[in-house]
Protein backbone atom coordinates (compact mmCIF):
# COMPACT_ATOMS: atom_id res chain seq x y z
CA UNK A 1 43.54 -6.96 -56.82
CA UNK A 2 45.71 -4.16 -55.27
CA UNK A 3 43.88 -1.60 -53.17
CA UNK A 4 43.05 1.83 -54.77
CA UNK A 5 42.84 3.55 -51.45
CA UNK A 6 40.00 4.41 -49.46
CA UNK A 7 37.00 6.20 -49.12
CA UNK A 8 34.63 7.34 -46.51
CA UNK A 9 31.74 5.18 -45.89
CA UNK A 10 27.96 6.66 -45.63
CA UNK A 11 25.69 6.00 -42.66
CA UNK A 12 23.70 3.12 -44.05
CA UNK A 13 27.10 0.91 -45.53
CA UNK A 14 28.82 1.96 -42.12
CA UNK A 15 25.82 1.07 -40.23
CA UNK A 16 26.14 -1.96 -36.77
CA UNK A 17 23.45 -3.79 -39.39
CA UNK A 18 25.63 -4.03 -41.93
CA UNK A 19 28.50 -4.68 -40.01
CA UNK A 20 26.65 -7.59 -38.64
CA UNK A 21 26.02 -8.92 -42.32
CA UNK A 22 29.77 -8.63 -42.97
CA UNK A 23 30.61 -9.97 -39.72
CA UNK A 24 27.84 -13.14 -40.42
CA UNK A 25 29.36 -13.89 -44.46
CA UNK A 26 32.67 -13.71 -43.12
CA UNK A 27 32.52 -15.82 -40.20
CA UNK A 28 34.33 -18.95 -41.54
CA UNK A 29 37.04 -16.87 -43.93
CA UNK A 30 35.28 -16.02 -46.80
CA UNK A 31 35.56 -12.25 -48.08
CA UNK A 32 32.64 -9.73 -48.90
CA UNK A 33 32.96 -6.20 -50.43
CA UNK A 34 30.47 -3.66 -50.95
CA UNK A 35 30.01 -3.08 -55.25
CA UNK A 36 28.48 -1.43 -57.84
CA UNK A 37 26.43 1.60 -57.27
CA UNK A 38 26.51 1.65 -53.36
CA UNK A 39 30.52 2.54 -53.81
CA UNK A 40 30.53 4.95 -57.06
CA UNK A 41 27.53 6.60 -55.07
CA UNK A 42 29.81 6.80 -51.84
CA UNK A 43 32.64 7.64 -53.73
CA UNK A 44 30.66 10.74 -55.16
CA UNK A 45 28.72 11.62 -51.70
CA UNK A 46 25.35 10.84 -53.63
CA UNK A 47 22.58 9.07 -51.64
CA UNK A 48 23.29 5.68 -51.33
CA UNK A 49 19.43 3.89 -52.04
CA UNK A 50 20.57 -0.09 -52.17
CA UNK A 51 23.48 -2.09 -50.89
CA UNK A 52 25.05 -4.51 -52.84
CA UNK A 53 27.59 -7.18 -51.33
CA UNK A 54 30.08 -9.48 -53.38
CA UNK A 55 31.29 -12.69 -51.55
CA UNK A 56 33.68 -15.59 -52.81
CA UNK A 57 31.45 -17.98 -50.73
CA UNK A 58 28.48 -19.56 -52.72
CA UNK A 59 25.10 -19.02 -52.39
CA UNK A 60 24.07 -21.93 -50.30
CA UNK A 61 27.27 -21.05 -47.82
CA UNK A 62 26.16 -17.71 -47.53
CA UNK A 63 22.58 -18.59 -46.33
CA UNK A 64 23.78 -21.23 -44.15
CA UNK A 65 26.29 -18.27 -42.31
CA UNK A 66 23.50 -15.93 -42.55
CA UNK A 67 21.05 -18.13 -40.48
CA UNK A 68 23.31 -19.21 -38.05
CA UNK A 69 24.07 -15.70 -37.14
CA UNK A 70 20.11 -15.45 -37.03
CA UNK A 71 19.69 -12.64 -39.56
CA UNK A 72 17.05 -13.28 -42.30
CA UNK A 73 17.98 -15.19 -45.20
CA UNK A 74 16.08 -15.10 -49.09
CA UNK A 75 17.22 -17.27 -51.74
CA UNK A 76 15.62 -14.00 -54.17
CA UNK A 77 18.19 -15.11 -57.34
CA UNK A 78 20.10 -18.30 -55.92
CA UNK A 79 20.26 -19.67 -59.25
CA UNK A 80 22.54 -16.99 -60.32
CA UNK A 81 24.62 -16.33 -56.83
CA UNK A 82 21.97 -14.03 -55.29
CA UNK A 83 20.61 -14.37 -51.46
CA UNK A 84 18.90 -11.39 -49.56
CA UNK A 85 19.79 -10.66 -46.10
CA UNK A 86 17.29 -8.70 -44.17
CA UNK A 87 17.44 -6.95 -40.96
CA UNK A 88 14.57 -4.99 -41.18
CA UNK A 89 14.10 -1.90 -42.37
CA UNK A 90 17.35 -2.90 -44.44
CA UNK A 91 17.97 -5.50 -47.16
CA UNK A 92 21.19 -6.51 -48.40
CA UNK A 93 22.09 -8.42 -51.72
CA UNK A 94 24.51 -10.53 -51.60
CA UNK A 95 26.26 -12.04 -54.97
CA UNK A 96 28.77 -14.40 -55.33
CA UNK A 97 31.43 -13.64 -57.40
CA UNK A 98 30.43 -15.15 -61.54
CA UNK A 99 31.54 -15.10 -64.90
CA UNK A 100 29.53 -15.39 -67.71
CA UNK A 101 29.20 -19.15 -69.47
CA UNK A 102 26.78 -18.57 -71.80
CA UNK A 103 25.26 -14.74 -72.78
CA UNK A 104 21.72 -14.51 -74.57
CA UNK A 105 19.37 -10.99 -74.14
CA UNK A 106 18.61 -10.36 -70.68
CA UNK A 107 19.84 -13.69 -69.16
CA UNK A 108 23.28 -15.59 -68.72
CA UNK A 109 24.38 -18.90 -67.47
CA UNK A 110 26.68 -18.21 -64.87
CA UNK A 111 29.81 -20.31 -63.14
CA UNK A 112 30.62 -19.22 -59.46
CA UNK A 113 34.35 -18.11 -58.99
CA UNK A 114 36.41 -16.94 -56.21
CA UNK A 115 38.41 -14.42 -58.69
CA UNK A 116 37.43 -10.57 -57.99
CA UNK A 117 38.88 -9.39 -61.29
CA UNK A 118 36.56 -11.83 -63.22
CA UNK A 119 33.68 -10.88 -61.23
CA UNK A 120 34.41 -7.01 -62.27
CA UNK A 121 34.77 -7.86 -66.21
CA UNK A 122 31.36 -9.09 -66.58
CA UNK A 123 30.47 -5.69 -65.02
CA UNK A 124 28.89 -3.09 -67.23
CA UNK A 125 30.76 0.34 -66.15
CA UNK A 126 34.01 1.27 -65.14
CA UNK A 127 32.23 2.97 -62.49
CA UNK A 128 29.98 0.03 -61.32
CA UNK A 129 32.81 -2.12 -61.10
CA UNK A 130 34.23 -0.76 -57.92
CA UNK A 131 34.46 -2.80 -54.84
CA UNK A 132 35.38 -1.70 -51.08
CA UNK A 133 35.47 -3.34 -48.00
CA UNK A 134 33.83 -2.45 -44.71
CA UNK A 135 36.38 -0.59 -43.33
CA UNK A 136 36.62 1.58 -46.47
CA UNK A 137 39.69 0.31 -48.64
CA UNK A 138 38.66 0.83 -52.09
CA UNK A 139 39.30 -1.64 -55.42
CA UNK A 140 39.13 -0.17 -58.84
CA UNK A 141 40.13 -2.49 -61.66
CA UNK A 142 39.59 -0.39 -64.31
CA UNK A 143 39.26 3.28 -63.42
CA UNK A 144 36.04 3.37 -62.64
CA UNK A 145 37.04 6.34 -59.75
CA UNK A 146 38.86 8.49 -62.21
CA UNK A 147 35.87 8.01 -64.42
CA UNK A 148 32.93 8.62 -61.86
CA UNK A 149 34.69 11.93 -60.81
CA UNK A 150 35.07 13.17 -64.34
CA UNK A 151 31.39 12.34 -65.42
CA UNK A 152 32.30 10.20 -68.12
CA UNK A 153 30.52 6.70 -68.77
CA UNK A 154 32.92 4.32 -69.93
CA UNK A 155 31.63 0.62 -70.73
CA UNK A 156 34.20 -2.30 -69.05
CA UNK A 157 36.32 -3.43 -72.31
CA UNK A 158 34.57 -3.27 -75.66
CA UNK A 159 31.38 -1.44 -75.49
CA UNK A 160 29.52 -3.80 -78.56
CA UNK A 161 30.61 -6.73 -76.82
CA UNK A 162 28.77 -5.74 -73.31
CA UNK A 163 25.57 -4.22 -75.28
CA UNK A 164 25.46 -7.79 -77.11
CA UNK A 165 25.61 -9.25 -73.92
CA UNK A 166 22.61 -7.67 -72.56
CA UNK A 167 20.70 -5.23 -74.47
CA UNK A 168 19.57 -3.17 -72.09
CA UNK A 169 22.89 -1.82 -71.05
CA UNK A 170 22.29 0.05 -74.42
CA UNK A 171 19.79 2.08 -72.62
CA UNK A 172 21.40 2.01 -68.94
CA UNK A 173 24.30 4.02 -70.88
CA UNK A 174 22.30 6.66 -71.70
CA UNK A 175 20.18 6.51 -68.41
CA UNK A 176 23.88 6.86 -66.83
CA UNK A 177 25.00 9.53 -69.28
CA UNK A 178 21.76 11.73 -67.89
CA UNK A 179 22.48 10.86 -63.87
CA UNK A 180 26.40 10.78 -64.16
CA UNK A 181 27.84 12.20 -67.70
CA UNK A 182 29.55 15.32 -66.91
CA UNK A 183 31.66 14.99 -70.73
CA UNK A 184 30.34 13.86 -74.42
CA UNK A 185 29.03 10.42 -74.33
CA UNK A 186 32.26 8.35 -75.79
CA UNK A 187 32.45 8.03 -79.25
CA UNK A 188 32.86 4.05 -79.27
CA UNK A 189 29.99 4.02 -77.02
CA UNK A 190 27.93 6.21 -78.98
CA UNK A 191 28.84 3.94 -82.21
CA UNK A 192 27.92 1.05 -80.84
CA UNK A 193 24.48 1.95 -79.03
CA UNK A 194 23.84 3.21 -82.51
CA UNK A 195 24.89 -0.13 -84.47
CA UNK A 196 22.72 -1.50 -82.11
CA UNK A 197 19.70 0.00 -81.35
CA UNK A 198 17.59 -2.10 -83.53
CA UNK A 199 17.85 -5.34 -80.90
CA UNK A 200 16.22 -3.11 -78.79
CA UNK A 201 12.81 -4.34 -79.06
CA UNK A 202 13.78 -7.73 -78.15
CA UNK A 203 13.61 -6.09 -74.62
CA UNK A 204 10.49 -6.57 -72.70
CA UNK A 205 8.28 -3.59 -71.26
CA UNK A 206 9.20 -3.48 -68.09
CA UNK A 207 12.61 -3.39 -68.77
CA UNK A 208 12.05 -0.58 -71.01
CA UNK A 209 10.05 1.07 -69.00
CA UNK A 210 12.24 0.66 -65.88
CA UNK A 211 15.42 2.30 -67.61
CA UNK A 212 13.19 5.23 -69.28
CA UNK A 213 11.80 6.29 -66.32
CA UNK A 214 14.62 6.56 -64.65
CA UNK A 215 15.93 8.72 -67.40
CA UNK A 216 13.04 10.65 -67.30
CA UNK A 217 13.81 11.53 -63.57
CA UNK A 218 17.51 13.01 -64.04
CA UNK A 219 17.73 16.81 -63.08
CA UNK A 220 17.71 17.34 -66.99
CA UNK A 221 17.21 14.32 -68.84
CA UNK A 222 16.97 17.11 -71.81
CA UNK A 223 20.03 16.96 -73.36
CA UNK A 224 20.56 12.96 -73.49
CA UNK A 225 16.84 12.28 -75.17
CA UNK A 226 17.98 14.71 -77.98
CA UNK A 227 21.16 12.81 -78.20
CA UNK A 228 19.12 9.59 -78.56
CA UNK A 229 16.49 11.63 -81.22
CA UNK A 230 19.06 12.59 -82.98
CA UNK A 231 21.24 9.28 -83.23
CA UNK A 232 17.97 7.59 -84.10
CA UNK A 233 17.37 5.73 -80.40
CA UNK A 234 14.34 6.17 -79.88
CA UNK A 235 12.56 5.86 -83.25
CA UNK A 236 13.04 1.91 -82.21
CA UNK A 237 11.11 2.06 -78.87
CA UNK A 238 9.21 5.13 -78.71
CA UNK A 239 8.83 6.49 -82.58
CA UNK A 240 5.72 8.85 -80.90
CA UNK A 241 8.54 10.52 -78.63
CA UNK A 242 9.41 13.33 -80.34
CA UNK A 243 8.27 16.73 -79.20
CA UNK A 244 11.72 17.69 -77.90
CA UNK A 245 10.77 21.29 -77.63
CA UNK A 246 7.52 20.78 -75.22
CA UNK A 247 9.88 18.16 -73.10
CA UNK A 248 12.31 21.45 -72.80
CA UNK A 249 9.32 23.64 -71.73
CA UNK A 250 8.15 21.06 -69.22
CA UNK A 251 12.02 20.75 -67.47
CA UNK A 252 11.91 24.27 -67.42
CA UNK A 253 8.62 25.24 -65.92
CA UNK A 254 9.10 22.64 -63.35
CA UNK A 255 12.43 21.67 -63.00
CA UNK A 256 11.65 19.95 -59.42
CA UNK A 257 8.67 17.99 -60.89
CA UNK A 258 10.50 15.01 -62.52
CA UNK A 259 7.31 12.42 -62.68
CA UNK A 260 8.40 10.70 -65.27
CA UNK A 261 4.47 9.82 -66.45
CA UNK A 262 4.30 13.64 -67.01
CA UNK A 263 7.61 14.26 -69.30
CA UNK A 264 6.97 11.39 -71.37
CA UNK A 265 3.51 12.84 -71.91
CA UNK A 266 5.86 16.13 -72.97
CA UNK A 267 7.72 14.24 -75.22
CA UNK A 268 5.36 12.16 -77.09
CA UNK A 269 3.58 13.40 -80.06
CA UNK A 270 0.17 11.86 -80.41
CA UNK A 271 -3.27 11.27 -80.28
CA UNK A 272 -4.92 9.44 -76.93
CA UNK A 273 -5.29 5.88 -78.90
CA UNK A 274 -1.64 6.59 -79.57
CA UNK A 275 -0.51 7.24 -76.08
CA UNK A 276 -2.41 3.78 -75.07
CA UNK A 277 -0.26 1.79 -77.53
CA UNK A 278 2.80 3.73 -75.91
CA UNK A 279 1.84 2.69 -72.55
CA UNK A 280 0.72 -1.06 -73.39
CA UNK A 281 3.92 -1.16 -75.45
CA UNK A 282 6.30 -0.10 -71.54
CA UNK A 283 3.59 -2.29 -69.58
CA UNK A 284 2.39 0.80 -67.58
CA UNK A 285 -0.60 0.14 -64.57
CA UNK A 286 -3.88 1.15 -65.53
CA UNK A 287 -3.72 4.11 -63.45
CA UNK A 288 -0.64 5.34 -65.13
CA UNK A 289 -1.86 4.67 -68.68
CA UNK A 290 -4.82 6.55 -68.10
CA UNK A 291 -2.72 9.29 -66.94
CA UNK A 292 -0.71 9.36 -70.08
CA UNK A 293 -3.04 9.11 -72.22
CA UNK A 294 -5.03 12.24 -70.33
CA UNK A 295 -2.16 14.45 -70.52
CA UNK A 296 -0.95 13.34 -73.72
CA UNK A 297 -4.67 13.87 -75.97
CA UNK A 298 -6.93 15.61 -73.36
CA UNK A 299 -10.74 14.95 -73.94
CA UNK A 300 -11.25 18.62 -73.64
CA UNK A 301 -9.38 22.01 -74.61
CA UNK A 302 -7.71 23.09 -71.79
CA UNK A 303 -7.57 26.64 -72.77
CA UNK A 304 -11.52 26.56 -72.60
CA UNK A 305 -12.00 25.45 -69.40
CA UNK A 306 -11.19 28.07 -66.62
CA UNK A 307 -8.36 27.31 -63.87
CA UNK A 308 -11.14 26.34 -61.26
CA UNK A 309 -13.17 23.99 -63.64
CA UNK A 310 -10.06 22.08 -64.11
CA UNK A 311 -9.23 21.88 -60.67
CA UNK A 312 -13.04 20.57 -60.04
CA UNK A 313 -12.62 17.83 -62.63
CA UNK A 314 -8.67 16.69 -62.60
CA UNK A 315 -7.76 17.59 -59.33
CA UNK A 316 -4.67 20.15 -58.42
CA UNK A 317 -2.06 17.94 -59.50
CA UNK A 318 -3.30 16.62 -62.86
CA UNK A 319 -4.84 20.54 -63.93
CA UNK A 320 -1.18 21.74 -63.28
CA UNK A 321 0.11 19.45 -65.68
CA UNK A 322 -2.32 19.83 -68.23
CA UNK A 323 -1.60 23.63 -68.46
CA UNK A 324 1.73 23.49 -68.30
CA UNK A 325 1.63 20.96 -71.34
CA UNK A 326 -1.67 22.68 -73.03
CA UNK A 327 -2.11 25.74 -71.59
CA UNK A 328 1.35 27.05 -70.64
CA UNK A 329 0.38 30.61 -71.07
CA UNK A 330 -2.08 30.27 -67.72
CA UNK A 331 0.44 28.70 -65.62
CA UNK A 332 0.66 31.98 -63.05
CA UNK A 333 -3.54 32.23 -63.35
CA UNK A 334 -3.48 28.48 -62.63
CA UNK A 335 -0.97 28.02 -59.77
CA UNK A 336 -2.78 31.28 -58.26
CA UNK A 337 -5.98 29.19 -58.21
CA UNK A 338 -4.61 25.82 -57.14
CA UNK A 339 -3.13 27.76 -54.21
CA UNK A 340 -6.59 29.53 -53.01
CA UNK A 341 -8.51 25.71 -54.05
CA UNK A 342 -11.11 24.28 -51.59
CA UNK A 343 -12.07 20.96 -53.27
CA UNK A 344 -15.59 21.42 -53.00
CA UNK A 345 -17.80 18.45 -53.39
CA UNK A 346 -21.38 18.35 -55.47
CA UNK A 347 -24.18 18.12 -53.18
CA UNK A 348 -26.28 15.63 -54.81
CA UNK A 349 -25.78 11.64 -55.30
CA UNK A 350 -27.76 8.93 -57.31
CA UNK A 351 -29.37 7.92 -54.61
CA UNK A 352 -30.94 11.27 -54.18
CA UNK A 353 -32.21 10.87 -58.32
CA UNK A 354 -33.82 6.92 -57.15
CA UNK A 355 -35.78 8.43 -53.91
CA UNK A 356 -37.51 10.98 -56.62
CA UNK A 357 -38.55 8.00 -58.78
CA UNK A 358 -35.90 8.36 -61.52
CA UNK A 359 -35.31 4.81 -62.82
CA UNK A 360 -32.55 2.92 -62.40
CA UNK A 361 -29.83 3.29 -65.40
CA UNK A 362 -28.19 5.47 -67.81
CA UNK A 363 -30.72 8.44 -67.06
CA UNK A 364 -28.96 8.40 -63.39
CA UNK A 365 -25.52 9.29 -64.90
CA UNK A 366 -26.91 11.71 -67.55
CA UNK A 367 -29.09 13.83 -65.88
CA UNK A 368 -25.94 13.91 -62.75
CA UNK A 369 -23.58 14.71 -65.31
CA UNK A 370 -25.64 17.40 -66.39
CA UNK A 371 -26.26 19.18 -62.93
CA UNK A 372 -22.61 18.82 -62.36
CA UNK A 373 -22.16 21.11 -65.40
CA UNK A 374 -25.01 23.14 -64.45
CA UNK A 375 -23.61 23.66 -60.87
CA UNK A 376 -19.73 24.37 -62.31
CA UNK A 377 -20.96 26.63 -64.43
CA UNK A 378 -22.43 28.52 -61.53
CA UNK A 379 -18.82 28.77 -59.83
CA UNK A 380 -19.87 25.73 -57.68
CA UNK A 381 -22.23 27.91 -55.40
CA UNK A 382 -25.67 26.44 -55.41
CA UNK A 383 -26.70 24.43 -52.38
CA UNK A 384 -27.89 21.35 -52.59
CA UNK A 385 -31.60 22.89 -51.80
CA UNK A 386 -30.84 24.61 -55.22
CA UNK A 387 -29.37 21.66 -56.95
CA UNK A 388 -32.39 19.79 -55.77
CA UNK A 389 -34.99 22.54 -57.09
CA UNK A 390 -32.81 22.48 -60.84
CA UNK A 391 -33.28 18.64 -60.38
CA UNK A 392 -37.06 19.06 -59.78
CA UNK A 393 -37.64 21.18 -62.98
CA UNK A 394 -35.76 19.20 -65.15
CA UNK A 395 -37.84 16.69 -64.40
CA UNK A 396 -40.95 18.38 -64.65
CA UNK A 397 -39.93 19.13 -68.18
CA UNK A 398 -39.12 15.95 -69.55
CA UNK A 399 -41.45 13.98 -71.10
């Protein structure tokens, strides 16, 4: 592979740690080059998050080099060429070079090889397939640098071969087209993610989940979710996603605020039962399905609640969404609140109901959930001498 020039390294890949890794793999002649996203990353002066290493030495070689030069070695994917060196903070993946034996979904049998052209045509993107070395000298097999600069996501040879290959690159292409595209998605690309987007439900939940969020997070993921609404993407994964126009609204109003839990509440179109099945369906945590599910279908009208009520009973973060999804119109009254807020905290507890002789059970939680109400309504100012006196008369009054 002829060298494609050179390029300037960032402070993490031209870090004395990393050095030390290169030094360690290449101790008895092997070779090691940084790949994939680290270089297109470098190449574009983008942050550089993980580094990923490519070695003609096999896995068990590589963790015997890394332990003699007594840096931390984890066999995290030996199976399929991967060891993890670690010198704390950092981690380092380190794959030998592989083709492709056998191809089915998300998994391959692999072969080992020493051939760095091989190793890039099992690669998904022109501009993922780039390799450099640790002094900077740059390989690019097939364009992947013209490519990255331009913005334009080009699949390594025949874009329906390397979706049926792994499915998921289906969605990584448009995931790449919101983070990198720059020029209209490829025509032959486009084709084939359309052709086929029906495998995608083969795909588990994570997976899913993993490459919609981080759609969900570009600077405007806007105009690559219509493309996939309107080429019929989505209607296989997420048929509820469809409120384009509230997901444009939501980028708008709060262009820095790119939780992807909150646009995808934008986007989908649905009741709360609805927004559960979404959220079983990408294998979100508890906490995060809840969350959906809250912003997607409140359990009350947001626009009857005032801006300090909702800041009592969702917090500042959650009542910010919620208006700007249900109640955009309030956004200035709410922020204006949220900035003067001083979480206050109800006075009474059910201990304080027990010491009065109310009986254990469900009266504890109704008759609090009342005076809660009760003391909201009265802009949170009673004391709890006057939360204990509206306590008293209630129960004086009840039979």
């Amino acid at each position: 592979m002829i060298p494609a020039g050179s390029i300037e390294l960032p402070p993490s890949m031209a870090a004395a740690e990393t050095r030390r890794v290169f030094d360690a793999v290449t101790a008895d002649g092997a070779q090691a080059r940084f790949v994939g996203g680290c270089v297109r990353d470098a190449l574009l002066r983008r942050a550089v998050k993980d580094i990923d290493i490519a070695t003609d030495a096999e896995p068990e070689r590589v963790m015997r080099l890394l332990e003699a030069a007594r840096i931390r070695a984890i066999p995290t994917g030996i199976a399929h060429g991967t060891v993890t060196a670690v010198i704390a903070p950092a981690h380092y993946e380190i794959t030998t070079l592989r083709h492709d034996v056998e191809t089915f979904g998300r998994h391959a049998r692999v072969a080992f090889t020493d051939d760095w052209m091989t190793d890039a045509s099992r690669r998904d993107f022109t501009m993922n397939a780039l390799f450099c070395t640790i002094d900077g000298t740059l390989y690019d097999p097939f364009g992947g640098v013209e490519d990255a600069r331009a913005g334009r996501v080009r699949f390594v040879g025949d874009p329906a071969a390397r979706i049926t290959e792994d499915v998921l690159r289906l969605l990584r292409f448009f995931r790449f087209q919101a983070h990198y595209g720059l020029t209209p998605p490829e025509p032959a690309a486009l084709r084939a993610c359309i052709g086929l987007a029906p495998q995608l439900p083969q795909l588990s939940g994570e997976r899913v989940q993993g490459e919609v969020f981080r759609l969900l997070r570009a600077a405007d993921p806007v105009p690559v979710v219509r493309l996939m609404l309107d080429n019929g993407i989505l209607e296989h994964l997420l048929p509820e996603a469809t409120s384009i126009g509230r997901l444009v609204f939501a980028v708008g109003a709060a262009p820095g605020h790119d939780d992807p839990v909150f646009r995808l509440a934008a986007l989908l179109d649905t009741d709360r039962a609805g927004a559960l099945r979404v959220a079983e369906r990408l294998r979100l945590s508890n906490a995060d399905s809840d969350r959906l599910a809250l912003l997607t279908a409140p359990p009350v009208q947001v626009s009857s609640l005032d801006p300090r009520q909702l800041l009592y009973r969702f917090g500042p973060d959650t009542a910010r969404d919620l208006v700007l999804l249900h109640d955009p119109e309030r956004r200035a009254l709410a922020a204006q609140a949220a900035a003067q807020w001083e979480d206050p905290r109800f006075p009474l507890q059910g201990r304080d109901l027990l010491e009065l002789g109310v009986p254990r059970g469900p009266q504890v939680g109704r008759l609090l959930k009342d005076l809660g109400r009760w003391w909201e309504d009265r802009d949170y100012r009673p004391t709890r001498e006057d939360c204990l006196s509206e306590l008293h008369a209630r129960l004086a009054g009840e039979p």
